[in-house]
Protein backbone atom coordinates (compact mmCIF):
# COMPACT_ATOMS: atom_id res chain seq x y z
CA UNK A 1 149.75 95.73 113.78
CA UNK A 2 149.67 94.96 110.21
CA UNK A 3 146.65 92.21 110.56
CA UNK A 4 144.85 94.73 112.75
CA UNK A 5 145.03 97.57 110.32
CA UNK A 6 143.73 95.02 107.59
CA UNK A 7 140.80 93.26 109.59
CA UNK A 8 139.64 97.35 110.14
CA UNK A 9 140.16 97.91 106.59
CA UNK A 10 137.91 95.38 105.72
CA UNK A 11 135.53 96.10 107.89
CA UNK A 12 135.40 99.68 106.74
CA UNK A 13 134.73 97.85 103.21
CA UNK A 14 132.06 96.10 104.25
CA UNK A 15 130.37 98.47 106.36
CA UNK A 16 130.81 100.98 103.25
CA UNK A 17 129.36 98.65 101.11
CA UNK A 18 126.15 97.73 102.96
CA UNK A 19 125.39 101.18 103.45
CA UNK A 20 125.45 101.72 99.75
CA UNK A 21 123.22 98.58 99.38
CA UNK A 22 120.62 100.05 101.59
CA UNK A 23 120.87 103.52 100.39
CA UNK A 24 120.10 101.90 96.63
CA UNK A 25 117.29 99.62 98.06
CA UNK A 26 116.09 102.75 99.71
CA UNK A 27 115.83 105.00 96.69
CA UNK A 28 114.66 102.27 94.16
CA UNK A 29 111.25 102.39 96.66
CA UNK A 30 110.67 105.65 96.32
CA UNK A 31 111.82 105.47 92.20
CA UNK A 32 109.07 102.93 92.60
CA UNK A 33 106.87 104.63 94.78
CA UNK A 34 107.37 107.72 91.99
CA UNK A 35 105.52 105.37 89.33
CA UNK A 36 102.48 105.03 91.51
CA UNK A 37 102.42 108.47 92.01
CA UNK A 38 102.57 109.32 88.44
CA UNK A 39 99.82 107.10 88.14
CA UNK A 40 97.73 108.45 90.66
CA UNK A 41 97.70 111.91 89.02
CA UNK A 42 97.01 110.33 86.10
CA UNK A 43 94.25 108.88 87.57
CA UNK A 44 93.23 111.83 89.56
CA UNK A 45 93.04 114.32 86.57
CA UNK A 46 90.68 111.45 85.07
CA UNK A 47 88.09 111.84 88.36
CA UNK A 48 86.78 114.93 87.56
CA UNK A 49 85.69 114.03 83.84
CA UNK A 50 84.00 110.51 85.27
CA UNK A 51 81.99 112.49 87.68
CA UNK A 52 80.76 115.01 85.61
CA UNK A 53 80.08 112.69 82.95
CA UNK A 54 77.75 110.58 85.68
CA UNK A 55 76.33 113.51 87.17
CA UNK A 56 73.52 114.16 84.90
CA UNK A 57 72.15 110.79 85.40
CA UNK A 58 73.02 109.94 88.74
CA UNK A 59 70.95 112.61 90.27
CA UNK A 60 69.95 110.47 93.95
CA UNK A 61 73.99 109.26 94.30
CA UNK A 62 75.48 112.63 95.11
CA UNK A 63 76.89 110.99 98.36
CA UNK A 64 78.75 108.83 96.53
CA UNK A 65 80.11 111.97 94.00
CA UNK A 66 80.92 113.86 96.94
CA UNK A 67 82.79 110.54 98.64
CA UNK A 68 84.83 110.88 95.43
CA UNK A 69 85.47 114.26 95.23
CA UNK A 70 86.58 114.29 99.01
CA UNK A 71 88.89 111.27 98.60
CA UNK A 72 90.36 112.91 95.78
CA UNK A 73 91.09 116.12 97.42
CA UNK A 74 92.79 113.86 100.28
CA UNK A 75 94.80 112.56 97.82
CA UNK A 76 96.32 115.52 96.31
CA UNK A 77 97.00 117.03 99.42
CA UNK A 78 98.86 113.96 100.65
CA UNK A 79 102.78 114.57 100.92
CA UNK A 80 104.37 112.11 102.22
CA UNK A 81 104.21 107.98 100.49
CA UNK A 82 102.53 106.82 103.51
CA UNK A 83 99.76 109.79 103.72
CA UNK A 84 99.81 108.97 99.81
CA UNK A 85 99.18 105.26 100.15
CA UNK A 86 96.15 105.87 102.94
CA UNK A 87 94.26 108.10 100.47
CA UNK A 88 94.67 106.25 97.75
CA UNK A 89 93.12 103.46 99.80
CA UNK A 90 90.45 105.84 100.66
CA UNK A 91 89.98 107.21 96.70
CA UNK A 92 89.72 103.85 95.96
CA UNK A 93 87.27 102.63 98.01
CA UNK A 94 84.99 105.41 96.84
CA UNK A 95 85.55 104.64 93.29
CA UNK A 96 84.12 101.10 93.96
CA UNK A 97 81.34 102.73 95.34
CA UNK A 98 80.53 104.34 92.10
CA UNK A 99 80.98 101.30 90.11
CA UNK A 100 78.27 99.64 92.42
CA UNK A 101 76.42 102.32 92.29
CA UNK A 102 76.50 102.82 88.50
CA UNK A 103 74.57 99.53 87.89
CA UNK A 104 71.61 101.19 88.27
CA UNK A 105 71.95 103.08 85.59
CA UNK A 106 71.37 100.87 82.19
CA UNK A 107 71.71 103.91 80.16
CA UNK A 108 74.76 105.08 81.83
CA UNK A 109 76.68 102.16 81.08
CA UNK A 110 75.76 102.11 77.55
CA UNK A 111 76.83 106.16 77.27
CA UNK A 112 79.74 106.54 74.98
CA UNK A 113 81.77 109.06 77.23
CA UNK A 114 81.30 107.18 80.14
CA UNK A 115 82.41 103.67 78.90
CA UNK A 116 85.69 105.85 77.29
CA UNK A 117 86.14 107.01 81.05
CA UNK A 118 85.60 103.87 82.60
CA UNK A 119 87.79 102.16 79.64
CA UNK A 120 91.23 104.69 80.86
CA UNK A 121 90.47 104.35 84.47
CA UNK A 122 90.72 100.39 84.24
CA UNK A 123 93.97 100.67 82.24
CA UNK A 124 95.38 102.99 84.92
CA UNK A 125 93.99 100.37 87.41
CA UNK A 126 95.76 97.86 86.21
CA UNK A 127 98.98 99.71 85.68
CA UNK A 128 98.39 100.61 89.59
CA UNK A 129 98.48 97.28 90.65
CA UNK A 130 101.85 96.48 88.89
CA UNK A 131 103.46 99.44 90.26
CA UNK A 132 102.08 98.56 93.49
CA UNK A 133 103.49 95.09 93.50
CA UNK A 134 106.84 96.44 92.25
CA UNK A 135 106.84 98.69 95.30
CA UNK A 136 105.86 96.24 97.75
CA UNK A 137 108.62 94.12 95.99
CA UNK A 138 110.95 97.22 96.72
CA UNK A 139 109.78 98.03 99.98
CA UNK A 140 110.36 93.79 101.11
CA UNK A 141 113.63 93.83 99.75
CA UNK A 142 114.77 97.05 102.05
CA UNK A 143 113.12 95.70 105.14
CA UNK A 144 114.84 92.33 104.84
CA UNK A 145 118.56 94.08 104.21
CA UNK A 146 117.31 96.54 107.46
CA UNK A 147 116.27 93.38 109.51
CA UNK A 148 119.31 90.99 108.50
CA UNK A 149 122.58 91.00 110.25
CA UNK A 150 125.24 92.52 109.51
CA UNK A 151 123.25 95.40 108.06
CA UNK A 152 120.96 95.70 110.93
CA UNK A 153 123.32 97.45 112.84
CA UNK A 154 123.73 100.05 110.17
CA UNK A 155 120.71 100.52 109.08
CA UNK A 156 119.69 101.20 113.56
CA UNK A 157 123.42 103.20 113.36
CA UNK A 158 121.77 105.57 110.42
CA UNK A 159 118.22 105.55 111.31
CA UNK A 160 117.15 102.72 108.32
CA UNK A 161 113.56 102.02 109.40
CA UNK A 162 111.05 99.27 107.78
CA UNK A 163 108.73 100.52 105.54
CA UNK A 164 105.25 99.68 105.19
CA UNK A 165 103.85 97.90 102.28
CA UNK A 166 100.92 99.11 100.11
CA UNK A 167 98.15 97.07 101.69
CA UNK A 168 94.96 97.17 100.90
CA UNK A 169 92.06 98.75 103.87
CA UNK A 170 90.03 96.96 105.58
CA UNK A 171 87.45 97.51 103.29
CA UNK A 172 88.28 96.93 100.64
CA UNK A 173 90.33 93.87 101.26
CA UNK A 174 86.77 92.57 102.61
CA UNK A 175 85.32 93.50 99.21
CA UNK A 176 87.69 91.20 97.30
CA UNK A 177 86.80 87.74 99.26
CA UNK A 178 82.82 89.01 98.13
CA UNK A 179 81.68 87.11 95.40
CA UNK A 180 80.98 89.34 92.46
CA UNK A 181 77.59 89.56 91.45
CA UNK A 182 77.02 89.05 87.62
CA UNK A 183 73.71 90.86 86.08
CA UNK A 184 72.61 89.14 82.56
């Protein structure tokens, strides 16, 4: 009676602990999930200076302006992290339109404004990608701890799911095997 009492203790233990484990794993994505999102509004509140600023010279690209201004709006309506993470793929993809789309414009690159603009949205870029690949980092961790055993069965006993990554669209992940063009 003793040794049964025990073996059920420990198992209580156990099962206690790997619910805490997936409960941290769980909120350290969204912590991380939190710094992409504060860099998104960053770079959100930066969109509307970068278009203005390109307006006046980019009269014949407004469908490119408006691709932006739509994929922003899609963004800041987005609640949850996955309706987050497809319109930041979306805002994305439009901002690469503009960047192709801005070598027309010799004397827009060389404006002052402009290269300032273009100078904060690379930083916040950058600091994009390393929040992205600490959430991906995140998000693998809880999916392995859902998928192993023993903590499979809690994580199916209190509706753990896997979580997608941040992965790149179609698009644009066809845009990084291009070869980038360089203009002298």
């Amino acid at each position: 009676m003793i040794i049964a009492l025990i073996i059920i203790v420990v198992f209580v233990i156990l099962a206690i602990g790997l619910y805490n484990k997936l409960v941290r794993m769980k909120n350290i994505r969204e912590n991380a999930f939190a710094d992409i999102d504060a860099q998104l509004k960053q770079r959100l509140d930066l969109i509307p200076q970068l278009v203005e600023s390109v307006k006046a010279y980019m009269k014949h690209e407004s469908t490119v302006l408006t691709e932006i201004t739509k994929a922003r709006t899609s963004s800041v309506q987005a609640s949850t992290i996955n309706e987050k993470v497809a319109a930041e793929n979306k805002l994305s993809g439009a901002l690469q339109g503009l960047r192709v789309a801005v070598e027309a414009y010799p004397d827009l690159k060389a404006n002052q404004n402009f290269l300032q603009l273009q100078e904060e949205i690379s930083d916040i870029e950058n600091k994009l990608a390393a929040a992205r690949r600490f959430f991906n980092s995140a998000t693998k961790e809880l999916n392995i701890a859902i998928e192993a055993f023993p903590s499979n069965i809690l994580a199916r006993i209190f509706g753990f799911q896997r979580e997608p990554m941040f992965e790149l669209s179609g698009d644009q992940r066809a845009k990084t095997e291009e070869t980038p063009r360089l203009n002298f």
